[in-house]
N, C-alpha and C. Protein backbone atom coordinates (compact mmCIF):
# COMPACT_ATOMS: atom_id res chain seq x y z
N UNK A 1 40.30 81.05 49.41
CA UNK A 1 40.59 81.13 50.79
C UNK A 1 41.46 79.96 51.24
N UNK A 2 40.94 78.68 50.74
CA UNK A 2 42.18 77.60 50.95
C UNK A 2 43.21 77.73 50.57
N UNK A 3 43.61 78.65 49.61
CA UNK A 3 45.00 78.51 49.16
C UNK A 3 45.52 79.59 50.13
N UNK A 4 44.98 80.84 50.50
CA UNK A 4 45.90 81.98 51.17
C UNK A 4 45.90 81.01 52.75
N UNK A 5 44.79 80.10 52.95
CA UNK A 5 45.42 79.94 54.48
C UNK A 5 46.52 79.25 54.43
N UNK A 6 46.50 77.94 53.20
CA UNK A 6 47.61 77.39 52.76
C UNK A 6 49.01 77.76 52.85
N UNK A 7 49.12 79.03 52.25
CA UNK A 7 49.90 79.96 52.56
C UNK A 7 50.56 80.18 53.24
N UNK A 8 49.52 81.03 54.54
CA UNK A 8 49.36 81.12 55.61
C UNK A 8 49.63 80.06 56.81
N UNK A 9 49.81 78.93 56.41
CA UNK A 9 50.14 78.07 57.18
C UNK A 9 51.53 77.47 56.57
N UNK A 10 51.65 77.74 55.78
CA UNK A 10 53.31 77.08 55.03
C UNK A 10 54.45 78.43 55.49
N UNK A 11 53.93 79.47 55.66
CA UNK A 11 54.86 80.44 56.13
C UNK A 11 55.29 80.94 57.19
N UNK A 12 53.51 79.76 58.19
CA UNK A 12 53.60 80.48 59.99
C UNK A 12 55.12 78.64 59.78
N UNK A 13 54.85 78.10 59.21
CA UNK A 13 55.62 76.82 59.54
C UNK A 13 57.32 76.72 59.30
N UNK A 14 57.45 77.76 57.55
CA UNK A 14 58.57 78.27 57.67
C UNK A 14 59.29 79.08 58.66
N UNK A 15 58.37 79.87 59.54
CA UNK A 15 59.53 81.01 60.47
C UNK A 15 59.14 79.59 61.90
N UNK A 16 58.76 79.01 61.75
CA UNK A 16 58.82 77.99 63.10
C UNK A 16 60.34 77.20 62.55
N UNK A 17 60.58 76.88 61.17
CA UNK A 17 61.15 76.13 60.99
C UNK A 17 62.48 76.85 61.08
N UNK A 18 62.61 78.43 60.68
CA UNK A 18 63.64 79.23 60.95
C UNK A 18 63.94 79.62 62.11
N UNK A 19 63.39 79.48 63.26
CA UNK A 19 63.40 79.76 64.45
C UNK A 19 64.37 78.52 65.10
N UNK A 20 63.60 77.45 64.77
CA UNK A 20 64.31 76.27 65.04
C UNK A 20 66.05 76.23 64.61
N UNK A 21 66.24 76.51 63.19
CA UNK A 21 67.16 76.49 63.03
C UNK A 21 68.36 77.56 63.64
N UNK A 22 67.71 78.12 63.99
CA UNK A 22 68.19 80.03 64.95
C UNK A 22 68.89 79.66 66.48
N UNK A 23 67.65 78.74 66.70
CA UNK A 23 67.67 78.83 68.23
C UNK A 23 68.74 76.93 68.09
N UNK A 24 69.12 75.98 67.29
CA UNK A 24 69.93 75.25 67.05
C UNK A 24 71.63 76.04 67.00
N UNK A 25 71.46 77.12 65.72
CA UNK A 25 72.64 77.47 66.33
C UNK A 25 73.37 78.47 67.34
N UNK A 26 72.29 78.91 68.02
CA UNK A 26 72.67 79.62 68.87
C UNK A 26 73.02 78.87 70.13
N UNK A 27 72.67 77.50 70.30
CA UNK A 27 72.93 76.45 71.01
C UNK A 27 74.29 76.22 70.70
N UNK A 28 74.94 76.26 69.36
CA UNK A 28 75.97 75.49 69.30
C UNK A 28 76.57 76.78 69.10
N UNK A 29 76.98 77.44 69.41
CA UNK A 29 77.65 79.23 69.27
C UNK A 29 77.84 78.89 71.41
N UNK A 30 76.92 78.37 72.13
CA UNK A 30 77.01 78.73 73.19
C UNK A 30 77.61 77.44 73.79
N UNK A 31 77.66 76.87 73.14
CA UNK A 31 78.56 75.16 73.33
C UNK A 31 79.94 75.46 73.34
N UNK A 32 80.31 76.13 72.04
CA UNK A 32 81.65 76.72 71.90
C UNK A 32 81.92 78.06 73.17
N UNK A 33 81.31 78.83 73.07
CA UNK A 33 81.75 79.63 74.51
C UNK A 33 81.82 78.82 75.64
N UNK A 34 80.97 77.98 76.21
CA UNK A 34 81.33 76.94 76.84
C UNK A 34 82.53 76.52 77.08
N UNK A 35 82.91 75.79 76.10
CA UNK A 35 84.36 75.07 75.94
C UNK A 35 85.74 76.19 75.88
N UNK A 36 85.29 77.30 75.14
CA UNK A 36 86.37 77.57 75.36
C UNK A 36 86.72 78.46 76.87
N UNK A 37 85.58 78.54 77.60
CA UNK A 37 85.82 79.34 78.77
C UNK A 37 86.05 78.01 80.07
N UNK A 38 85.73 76.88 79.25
CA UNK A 38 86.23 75.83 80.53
C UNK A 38 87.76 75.59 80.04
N UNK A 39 88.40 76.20 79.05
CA UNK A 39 89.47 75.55 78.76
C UNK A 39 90.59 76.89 79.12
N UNK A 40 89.88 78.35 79.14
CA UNK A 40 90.72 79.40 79.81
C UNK A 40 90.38 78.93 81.24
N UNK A 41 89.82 78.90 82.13
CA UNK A 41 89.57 78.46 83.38
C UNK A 41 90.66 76.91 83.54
N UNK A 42 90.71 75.72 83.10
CA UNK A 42 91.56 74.79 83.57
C UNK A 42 92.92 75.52 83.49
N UNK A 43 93.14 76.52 82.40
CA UNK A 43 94.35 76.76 82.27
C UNK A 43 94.60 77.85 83.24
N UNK A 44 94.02 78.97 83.53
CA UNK A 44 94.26 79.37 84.56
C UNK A 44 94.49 78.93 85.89
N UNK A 45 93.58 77.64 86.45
CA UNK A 45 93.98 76.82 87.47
C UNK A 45 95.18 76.45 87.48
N UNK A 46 95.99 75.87 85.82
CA UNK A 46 97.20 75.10 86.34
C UNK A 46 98.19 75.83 86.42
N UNK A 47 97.88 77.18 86.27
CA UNK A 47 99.08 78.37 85.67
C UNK A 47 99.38 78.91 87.57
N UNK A 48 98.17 79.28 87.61
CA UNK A 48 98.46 79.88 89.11
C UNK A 48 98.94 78.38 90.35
N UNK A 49 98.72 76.97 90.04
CA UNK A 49 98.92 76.12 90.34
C UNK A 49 100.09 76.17 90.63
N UNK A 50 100.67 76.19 89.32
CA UNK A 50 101.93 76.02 89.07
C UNK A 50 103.16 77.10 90.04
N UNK A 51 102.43 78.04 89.72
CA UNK A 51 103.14 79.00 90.56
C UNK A 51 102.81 78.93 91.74
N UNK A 52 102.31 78.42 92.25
CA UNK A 52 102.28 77.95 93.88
C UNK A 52 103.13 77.07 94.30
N UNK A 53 102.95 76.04 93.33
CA UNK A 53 103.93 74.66 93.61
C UNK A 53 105.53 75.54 93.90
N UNK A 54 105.71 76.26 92.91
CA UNK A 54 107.38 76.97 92.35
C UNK A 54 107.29 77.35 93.90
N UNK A 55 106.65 78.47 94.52
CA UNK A 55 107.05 79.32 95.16
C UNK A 55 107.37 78.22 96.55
N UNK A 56 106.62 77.54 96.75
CA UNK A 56 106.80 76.25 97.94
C UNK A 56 107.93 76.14 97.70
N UNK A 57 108.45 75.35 96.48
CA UNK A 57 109.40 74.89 96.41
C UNK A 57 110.85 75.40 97.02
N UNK A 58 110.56 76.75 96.64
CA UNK A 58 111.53 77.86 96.73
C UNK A 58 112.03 78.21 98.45
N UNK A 59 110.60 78.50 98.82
CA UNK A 59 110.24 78.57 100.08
C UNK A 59 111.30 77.56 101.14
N UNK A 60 110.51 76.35 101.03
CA UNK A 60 111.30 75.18 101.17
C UNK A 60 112.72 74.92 101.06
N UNK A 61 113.02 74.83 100.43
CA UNK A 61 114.71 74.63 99.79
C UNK A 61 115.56 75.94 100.13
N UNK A 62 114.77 77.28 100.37
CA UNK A 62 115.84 78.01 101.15
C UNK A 62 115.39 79.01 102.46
N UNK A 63 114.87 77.91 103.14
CA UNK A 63 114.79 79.05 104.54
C UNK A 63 115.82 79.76 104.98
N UNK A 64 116.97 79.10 104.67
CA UNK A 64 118.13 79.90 105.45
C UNK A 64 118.83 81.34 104.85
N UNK A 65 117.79 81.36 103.82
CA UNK A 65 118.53 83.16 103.00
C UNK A 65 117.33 83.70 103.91
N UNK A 66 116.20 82.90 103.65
CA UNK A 66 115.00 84.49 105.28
C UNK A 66 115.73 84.41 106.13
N UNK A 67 116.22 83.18 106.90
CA UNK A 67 116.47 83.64 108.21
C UNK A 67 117.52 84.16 108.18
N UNK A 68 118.66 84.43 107.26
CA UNK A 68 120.07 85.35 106.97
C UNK A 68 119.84 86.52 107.09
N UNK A 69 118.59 86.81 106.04
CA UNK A 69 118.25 88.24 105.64
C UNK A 69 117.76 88.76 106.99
N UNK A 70 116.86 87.97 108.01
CA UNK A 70 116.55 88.65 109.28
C UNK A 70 117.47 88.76 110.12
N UNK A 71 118.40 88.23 110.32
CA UNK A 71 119.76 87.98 111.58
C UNK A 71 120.71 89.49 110.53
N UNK A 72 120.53 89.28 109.24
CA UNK A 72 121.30 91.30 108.96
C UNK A 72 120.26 91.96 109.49
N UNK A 73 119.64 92.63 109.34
CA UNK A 73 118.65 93.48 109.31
C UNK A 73 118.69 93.39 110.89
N UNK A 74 118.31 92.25 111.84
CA UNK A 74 118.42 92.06 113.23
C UNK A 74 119.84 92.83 113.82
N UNK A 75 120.63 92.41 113.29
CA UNK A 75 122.33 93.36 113.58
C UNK A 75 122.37 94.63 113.09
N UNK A 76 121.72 95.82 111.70
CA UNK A 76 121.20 96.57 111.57
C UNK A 76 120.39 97.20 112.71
N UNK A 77 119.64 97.07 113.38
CA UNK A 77 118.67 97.38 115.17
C UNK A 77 119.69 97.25 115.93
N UNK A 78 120.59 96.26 116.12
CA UNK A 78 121.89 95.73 117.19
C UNK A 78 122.25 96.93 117.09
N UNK A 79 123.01 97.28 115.95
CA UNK A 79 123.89 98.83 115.91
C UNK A 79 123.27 99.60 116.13
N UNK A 80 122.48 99.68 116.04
CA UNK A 80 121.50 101.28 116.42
C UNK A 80 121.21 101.59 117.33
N UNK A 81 121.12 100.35 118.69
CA UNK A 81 120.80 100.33 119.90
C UNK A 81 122.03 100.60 120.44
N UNK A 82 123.04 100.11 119.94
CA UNK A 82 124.19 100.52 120.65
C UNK A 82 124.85 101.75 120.50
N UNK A 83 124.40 101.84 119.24
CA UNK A 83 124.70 103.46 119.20
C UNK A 83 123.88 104.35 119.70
N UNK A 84 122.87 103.87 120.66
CA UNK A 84 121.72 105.26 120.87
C UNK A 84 122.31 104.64 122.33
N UNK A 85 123.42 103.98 123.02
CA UNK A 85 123.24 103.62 124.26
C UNK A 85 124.55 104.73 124.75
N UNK A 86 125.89 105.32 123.55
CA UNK A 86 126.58 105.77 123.65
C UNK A 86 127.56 105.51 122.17
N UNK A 87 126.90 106.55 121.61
CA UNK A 87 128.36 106.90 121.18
C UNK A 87 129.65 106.54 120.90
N UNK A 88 130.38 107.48 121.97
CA UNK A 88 131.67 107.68 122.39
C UNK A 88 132.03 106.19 122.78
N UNK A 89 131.29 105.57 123.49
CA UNK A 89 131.69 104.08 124.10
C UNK A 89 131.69 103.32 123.10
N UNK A 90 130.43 102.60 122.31
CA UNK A 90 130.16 101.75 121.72
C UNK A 90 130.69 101.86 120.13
N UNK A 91 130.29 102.83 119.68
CA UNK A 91 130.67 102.91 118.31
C UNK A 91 132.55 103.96 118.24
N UNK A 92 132.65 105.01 118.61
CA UNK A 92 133.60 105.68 118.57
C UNK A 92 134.58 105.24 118.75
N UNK A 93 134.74 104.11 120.08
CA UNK A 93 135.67 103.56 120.50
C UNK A 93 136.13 102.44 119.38
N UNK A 94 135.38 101.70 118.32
CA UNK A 94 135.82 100.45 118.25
C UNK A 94 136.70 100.50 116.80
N UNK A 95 137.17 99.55 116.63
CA UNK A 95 138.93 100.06 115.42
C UNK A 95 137.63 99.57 113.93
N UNK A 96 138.44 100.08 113.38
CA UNK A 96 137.86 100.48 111.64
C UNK A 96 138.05 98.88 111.33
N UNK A 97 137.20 98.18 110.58
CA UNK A 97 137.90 97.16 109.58
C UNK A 97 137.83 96.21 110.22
N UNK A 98 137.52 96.03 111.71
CA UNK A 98 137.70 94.75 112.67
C UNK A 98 136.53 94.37 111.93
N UNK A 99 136.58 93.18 112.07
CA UNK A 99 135.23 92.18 111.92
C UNK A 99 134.66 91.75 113.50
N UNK A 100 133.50 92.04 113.86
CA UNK A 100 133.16 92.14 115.34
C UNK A 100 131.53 91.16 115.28
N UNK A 101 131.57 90.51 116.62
CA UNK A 101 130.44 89.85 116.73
C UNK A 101 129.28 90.32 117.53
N UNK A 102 127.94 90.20 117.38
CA UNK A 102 127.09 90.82 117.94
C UNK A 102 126.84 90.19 119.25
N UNK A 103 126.79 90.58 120.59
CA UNK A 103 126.23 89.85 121.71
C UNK A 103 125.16 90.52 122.19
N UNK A 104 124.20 89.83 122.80
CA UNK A 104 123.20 90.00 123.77
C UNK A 104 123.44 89.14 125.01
N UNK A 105 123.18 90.01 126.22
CA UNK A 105 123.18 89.40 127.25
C UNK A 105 121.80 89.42 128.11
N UNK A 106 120.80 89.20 127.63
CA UNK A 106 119.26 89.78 127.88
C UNK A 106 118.80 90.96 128.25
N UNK A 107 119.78 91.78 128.64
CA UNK A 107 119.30 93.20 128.35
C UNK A 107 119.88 93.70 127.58
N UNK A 108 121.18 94.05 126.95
CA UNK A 108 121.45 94.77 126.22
C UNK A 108 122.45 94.02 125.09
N UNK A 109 122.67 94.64 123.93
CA UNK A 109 123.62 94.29 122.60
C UNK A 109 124.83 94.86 123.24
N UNK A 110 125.77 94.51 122.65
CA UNK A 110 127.33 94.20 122.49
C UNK A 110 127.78 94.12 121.46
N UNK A 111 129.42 94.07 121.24
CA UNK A 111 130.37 93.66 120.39
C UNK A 111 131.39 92.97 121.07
N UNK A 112 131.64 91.98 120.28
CA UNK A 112 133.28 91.26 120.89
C UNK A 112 133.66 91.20 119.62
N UNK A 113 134.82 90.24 119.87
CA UNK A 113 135.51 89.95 118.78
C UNK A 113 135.63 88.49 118.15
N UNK A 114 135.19 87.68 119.67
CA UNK A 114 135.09 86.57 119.58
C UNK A 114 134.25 86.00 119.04
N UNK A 115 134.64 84.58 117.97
CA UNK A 115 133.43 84.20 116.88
C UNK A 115 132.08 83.67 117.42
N UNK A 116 130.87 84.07 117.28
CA UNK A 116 129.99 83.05 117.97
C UNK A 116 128.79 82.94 116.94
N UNK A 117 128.25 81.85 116.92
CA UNK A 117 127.42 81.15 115.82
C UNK A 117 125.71 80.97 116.46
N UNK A 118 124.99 81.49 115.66
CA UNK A 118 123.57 81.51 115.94
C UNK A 118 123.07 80.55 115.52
N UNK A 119 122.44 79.59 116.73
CA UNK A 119 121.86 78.21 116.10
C UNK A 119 122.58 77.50 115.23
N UNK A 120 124.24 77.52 115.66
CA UNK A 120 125.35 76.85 115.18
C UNK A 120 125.18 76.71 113.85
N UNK A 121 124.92 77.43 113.04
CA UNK A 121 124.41 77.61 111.73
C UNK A 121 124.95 79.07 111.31
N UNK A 122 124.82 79.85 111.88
CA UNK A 122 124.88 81.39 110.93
C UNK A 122 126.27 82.01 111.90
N UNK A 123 126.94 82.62 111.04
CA UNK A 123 128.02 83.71 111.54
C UNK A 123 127.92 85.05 111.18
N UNK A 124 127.25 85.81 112.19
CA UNK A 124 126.80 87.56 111.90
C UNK A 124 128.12 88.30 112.00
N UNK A 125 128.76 88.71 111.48
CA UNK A 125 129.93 89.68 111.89
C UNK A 125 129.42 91.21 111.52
N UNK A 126 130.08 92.50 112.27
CA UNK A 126 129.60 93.59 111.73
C UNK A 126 131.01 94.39 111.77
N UNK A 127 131.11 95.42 110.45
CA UNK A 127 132.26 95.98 110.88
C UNK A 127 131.94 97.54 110.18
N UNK A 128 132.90 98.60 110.96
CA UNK A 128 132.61 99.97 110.77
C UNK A 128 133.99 100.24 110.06
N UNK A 129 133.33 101.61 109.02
CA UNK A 129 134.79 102.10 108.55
C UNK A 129 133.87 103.75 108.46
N UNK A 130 135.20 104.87 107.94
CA UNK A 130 135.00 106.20 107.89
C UNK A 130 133.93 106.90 107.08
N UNK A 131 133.52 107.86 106.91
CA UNK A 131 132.47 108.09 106.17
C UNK A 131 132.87 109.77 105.59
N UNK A 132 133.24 109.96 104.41
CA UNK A 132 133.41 111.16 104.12
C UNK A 132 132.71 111.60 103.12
N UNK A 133 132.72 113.39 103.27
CA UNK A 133 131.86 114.22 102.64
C UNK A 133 132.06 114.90 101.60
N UNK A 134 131.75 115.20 100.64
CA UNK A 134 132.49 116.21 99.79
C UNK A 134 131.83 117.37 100.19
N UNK A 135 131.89 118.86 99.42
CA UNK A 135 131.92 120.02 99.88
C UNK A 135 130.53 120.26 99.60
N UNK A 136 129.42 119.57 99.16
CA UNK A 136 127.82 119.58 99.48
C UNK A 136 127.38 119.27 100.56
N UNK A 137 128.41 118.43 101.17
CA UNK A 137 127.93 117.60 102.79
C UNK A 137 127.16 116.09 102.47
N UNK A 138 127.38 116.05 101.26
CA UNK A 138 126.76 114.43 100.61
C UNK A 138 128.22 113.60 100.64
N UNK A 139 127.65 111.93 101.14
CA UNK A 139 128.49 110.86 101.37
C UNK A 139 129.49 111.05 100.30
N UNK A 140 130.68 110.63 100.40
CA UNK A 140 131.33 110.59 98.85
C UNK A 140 132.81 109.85 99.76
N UNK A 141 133.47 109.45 98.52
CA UNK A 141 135.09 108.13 98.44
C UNK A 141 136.06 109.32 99.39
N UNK A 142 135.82 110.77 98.59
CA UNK A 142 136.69 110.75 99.34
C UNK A 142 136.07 112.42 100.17
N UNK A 143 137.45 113.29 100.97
CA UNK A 143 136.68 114.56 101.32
C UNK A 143 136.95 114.79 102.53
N UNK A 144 136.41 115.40 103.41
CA UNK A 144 136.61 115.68 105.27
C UNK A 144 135.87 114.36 105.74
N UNK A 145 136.42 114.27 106.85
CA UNK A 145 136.15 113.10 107.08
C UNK A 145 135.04 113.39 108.21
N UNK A 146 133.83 112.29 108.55
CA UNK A 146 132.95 113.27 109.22
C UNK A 146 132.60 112.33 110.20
N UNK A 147 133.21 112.79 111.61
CA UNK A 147 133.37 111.92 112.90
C UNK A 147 132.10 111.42 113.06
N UNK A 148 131.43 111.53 113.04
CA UNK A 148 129.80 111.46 113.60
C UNK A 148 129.09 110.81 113.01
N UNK A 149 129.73 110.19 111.85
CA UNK A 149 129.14 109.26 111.01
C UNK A 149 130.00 107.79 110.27
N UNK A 150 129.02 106.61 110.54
CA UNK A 150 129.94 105.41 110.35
C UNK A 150 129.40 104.46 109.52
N UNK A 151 130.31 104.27 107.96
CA UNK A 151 129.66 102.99 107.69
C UNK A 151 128.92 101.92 108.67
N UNK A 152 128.51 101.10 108.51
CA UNK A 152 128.22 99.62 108.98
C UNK A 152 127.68 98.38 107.89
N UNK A 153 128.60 97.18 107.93
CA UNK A 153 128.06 96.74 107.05
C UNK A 153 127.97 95.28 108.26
N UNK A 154 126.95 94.51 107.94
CA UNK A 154 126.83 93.65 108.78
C UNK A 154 126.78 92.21 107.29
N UNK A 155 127.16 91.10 107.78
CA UNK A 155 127.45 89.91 106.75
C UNK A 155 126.95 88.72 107.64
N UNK A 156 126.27 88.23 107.12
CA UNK A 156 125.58 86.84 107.85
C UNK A 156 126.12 86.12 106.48
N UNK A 157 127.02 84.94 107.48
CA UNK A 157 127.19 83.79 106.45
C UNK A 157 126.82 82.54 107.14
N UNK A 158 126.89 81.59 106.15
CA UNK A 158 126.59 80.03 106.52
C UNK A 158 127.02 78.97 105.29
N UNK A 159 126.91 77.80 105.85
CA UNK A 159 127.44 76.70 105.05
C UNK A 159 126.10 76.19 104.32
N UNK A 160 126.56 76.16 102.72
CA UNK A 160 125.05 75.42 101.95
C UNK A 160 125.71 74.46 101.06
N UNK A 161 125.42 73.54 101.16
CA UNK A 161 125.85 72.58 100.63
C UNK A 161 127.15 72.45 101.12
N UNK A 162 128.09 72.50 99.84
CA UNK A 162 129.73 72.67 100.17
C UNK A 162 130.37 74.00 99.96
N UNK A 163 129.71 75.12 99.97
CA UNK A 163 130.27 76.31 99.88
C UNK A 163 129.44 77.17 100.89
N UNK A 164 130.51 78.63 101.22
CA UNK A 164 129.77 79.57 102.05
C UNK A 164 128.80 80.36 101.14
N UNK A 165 127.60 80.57 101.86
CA UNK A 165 126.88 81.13 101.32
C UNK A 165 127.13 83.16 102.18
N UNK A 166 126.57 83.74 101.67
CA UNK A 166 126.32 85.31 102.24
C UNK A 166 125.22 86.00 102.10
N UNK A 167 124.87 87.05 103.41
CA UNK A 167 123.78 87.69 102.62
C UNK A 167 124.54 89.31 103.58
N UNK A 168 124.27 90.23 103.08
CA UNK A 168 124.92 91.57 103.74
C UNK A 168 124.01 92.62 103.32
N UNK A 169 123.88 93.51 104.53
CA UNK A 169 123.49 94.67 104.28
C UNK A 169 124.41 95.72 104.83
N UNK A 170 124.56 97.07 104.05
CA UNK A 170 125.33 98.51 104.25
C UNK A 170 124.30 99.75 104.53
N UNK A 171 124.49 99.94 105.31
CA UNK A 171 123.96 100.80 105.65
C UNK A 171 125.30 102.20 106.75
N UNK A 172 124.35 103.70 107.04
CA UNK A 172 125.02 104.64 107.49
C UNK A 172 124.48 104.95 108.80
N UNK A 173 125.41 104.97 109.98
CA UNK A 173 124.66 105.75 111.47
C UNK A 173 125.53 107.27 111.61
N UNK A 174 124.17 107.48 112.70
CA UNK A 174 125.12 108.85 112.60
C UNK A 174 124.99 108.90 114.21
N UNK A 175 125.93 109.80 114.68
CA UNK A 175 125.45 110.02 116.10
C UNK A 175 124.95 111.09 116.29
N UNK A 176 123.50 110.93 116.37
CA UNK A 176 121.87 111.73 116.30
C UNK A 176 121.70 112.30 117.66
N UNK A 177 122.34 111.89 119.01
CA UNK A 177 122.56 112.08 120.16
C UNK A 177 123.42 113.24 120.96
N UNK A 178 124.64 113.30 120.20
CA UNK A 178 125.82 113.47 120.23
C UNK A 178 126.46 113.04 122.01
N UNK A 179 126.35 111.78 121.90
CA UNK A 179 126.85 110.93 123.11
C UNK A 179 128.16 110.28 123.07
């Protein structure tokens, strides 16, 4: 009987001693997940970091292409208002190819011809040319020419550094009114 408890006690001591060694490396199995999930995590911090810093930067150093891109797009609405005010007056009347400036006089948009500068910084010009169709009734170079409809391309420029900078949008009106 002394020898089987003997046994019996050398084998409850071995799986204590295997347990130990089990539950040691499962410690160090979870040390390593550890580390390596603090080391995807720092790196994700500096990655999206990083790209924050960039986009500031960007941000920063060129407000004046947003505020370009809004003063087109702003003259884009200009034309549209003037063309929903008349037609025949505003758009029909004015010569192909001119380069024309946008005015507001607190109630309504305009065109002149005369140069004028927004926040002495930006020069909006807008100018109209013909718009023809081919025999589908789709835009095309060349074809009948179709009164009722007018390029517009509007060009916001400005000075950056030592050169002009540009930003332009093209777009088509039509007269939706027939005014």
């Amino acid at each position: 009987m002394k020898g089987s408890s003997l046994s019996s006690e050398m084998h409850k001591n071995f799986k204590n001693f295997k347990n130990l060694i089990n539950f040691r490396n499962s410690l160090g199995f979870s040390l390593v997940e550890v580390l390596v999930m603090v080391f995807i995590a720092t790196f994700s911090v500096f990655v999206v970091w990083k790209v924050y810093i960039l986009y500031i930067k960007i941000s920063i150093s060129n407000p004046s292409i947003f505020r370009a891109s809004f003063l087109a797009e702003e003259g884009i609405e200009a034309v549209k208002y003037i063309r929903d005010e008349s037609w025949s007056s505003n758009i029909g009347s004015l010569s192909l190819g001119t380069s024309y400036t946008l005015t507001f006089n607190g109630l309504a948009w305009g065109v002149t011809t005369t140069p004028l500068f927004i926040e002495n910084i930006f020069d909006r010009r807008i100018s109209f040319s013909d718009v023809y169709r081919d025999a589908s009734g789709n835009i095309a170079e060349s074809g009948s020419l179709d009164a009722n409809t007018k390029q517009v391309v509007v060009t916001v420029s400005w000075l950056k550094d030592t050169s002009t900078t540009t930003r332009q949008i093209t777009t088509y009106v039509t007269n939706i009114f027939n005014n």
